[in-house]
Every structure is written in C-alpha cells, then in structure tokens.
Protein backbone atom coordinates (compact mmCIF):
# COMPACT_ATOMS: atom_id res chain seq x y z
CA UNK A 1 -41.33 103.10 17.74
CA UNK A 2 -40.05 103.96 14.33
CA UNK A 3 -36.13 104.33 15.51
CA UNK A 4 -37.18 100.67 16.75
CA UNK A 5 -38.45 99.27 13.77
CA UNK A 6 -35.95 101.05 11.58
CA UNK A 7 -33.23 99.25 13.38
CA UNK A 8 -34.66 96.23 13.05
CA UNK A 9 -34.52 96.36 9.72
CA UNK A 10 -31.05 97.23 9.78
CA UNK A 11 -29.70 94.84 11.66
CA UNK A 12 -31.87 91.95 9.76
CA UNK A 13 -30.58 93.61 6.33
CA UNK A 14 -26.87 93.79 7.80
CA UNK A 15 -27.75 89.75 8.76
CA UNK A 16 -28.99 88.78 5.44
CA UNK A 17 -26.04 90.39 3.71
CA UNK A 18 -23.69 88.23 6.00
CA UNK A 19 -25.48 84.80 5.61
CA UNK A 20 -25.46 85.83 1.66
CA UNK A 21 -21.52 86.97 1.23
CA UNK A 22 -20.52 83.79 3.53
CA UNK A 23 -22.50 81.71 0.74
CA UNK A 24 -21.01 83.43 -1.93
CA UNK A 25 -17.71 83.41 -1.12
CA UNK A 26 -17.79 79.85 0.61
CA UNK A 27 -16.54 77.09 -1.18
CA UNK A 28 -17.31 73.73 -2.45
CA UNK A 29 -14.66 71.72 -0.61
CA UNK A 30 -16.04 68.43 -2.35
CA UNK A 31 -16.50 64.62 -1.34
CA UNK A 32 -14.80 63.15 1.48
CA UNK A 33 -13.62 60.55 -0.65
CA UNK A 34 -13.62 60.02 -4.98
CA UNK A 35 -14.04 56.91 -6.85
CA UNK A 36 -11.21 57.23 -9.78
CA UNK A 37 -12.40 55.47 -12.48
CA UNK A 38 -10.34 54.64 -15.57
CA UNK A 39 -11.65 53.97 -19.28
CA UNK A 40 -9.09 52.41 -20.07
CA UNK A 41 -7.87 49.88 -18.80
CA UNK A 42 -9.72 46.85 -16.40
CA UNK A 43 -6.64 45.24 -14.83
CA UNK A 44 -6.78 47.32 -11.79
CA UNK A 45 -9.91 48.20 -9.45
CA UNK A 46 -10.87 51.87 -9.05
CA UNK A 47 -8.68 54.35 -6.85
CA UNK A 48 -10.03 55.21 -4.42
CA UNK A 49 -8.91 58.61 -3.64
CA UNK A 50 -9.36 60.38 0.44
CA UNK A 51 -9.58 63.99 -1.06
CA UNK A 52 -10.78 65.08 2.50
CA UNK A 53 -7.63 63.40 4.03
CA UNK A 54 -4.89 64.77 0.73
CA UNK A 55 -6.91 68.57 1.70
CA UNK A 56 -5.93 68.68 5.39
CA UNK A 57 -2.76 68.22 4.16
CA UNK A 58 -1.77 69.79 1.14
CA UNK A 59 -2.50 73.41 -0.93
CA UNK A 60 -5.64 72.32 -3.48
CA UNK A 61 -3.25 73.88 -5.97
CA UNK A 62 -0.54 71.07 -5.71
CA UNK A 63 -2.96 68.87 -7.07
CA UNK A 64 -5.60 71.00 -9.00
CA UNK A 65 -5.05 72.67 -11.86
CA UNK A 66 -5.81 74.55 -15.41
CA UNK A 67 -4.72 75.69 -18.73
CA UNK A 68 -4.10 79.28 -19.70
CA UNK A 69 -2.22 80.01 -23.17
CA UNK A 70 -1.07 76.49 -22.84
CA UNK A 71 0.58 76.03 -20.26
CA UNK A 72 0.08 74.88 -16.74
CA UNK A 73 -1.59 77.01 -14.37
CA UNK A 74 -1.87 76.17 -10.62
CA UNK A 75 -5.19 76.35 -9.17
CA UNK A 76 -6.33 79.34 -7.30
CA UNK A 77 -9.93 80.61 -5.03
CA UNK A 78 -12.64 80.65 -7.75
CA UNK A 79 -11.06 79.13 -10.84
CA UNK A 80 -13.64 76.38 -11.81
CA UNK A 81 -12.31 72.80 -11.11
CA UNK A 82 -13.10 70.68 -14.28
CA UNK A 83 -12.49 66.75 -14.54
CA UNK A 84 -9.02 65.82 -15.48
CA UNK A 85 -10.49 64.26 -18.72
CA UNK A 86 -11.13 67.51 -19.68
CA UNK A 87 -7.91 68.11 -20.45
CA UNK A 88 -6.10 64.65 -20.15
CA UNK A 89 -7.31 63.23 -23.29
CA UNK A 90 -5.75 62.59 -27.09
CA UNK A 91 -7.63 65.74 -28.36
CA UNK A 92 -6.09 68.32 -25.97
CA UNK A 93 -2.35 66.66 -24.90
CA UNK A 94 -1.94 64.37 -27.73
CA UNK A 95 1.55 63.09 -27.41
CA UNK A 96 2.48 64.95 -23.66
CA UNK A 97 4.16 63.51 -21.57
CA UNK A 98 5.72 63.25 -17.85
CA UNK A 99 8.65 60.98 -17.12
CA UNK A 100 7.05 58.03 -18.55
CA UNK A 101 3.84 58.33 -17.78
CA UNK A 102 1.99 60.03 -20.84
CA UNK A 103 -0.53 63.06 -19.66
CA UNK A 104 -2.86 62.60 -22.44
CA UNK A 105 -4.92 60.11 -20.49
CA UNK A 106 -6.48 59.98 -16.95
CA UNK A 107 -4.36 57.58 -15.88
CA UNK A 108 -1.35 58.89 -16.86
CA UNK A 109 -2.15 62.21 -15.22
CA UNK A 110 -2.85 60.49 -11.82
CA UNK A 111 0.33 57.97 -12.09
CA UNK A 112 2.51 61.13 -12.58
CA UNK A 113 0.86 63.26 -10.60
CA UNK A 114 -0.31 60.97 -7.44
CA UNK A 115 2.13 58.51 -7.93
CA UNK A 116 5.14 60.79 -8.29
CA UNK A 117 4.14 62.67 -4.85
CA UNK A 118 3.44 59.41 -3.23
CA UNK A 119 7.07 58.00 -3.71
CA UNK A 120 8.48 61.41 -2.93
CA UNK A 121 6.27 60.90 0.89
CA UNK A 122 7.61 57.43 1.29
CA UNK A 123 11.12 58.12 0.48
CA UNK A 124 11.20 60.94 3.24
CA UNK A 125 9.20 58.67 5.95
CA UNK A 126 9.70 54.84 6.28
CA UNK A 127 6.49 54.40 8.12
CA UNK A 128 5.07 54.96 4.77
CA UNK A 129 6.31 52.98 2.35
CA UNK A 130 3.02 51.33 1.67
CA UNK A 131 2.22 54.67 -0.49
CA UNK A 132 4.65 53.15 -2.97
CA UNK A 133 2.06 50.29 -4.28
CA UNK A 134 -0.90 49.88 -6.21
CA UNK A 135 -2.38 48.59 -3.32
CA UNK A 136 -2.51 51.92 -1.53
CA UNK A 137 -5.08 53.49 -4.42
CA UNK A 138 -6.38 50.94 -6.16
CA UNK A 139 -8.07 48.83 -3.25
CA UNK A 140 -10.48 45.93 -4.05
C-alpha cells in the first residue's frame, strides 16, 4: 500500500511539474488580429493588422524588435515585446530615419517597416499587388 501511494505521488508531482514548465515556458502568441491606431494623423482609418495570419508566415523577429546599446536588436524567445511607441517617439529616435519614412513616430515605423515588406511581397508575386495600397491596411 505505501509503494502504491508513494507512486502516486510521484507520478502526480512528475504531472504537476509538466502542466507548470509547459506554462512557463509557453508563450503569449497574442491577438488574432490588432487595431493600429495612429495619434497622429486622422486622414486614414485604423490598420488593421492579421498578426495571426503575418505569424504563420514569418519569424516574430522580422517584425519585432528591441534596443540594446542603441542599436537594433531582433527579437528573440522571452525578450518582452513593448509597444512600438515605446521607442518610436521624438524622445527616444528624435530625428531617425528610414528611406523616407522617419522612425520617430508610429507611423513611420509601420510605413517602413510593413510597407517596405509589403512592396517587396508584391513585386515577387503579381497575384498580390493589392499589398501595395493603403487599402490593404487601412480598411474602413
């Protein structure tokens, strides 16, 4: 009876450990979809932004990431995902900029960094040149 009981409790400690590790070490994948909102400016609706759909197909570093020393750093497992305004505003990238498009503002983070990748997809595939617009984000 005690060999019984005493592996009871082992195998419902050796359980509990696993449901505890797979909620520590799982991660927050996030919304299915994101409602970009822009302070500044009111001539365009919202973007809305499929994160679900852009994670099936791309690394969450190509699109996420953080500061270390100043520079650029892309994301990796476990490094806290902040919003861009955190970093994309006058205080923190005063001045920066990316083509045209300046970084120290939300917009200008997404036009150079969604935008960019968007034209880059619709040059390679025809079928998508709708990616191109403003339609394809900022729906009404």
């Amino acid at each position: 009876m005690v060999k019984k009981s005493l592996a009871c409790s082992l195998f419902l400690t050796i359980l509990m450990l696993g449901c505890y590790a797979g909620s520590v070490f799982s991660s927050d994948a996030g919304p299915a979809d994101i409602l970009l909102e822009s302070s500044g400016t009111k001539k365009m609706p919202p973007a809305v932004f499929p994160h679900k759909l852009h994670q099936d197909a791309f690394a969450c570093g190509d699109c996420h990431h953080g500061m270390q020393d100043g520079k650029v750093v892309p994301y990796s497992d476990g490094m806290e995902i902040q919003k861009c305004e955190a970093c994309h505003n006058s205080e923190v990238l005063a001045g920066k900029t990316a083509g045209k498009e300046k970084l120290d503002t939300f917009k200008g983070a997404g036009h150079a960094n969604c935008l960019e990748c968007h034209k880059e997809i619709a040059a390679k595939d025809e079928s998508k040149k709708a990616l191109r617009g403003c339609k394809a984000c900022h729906q009404k």
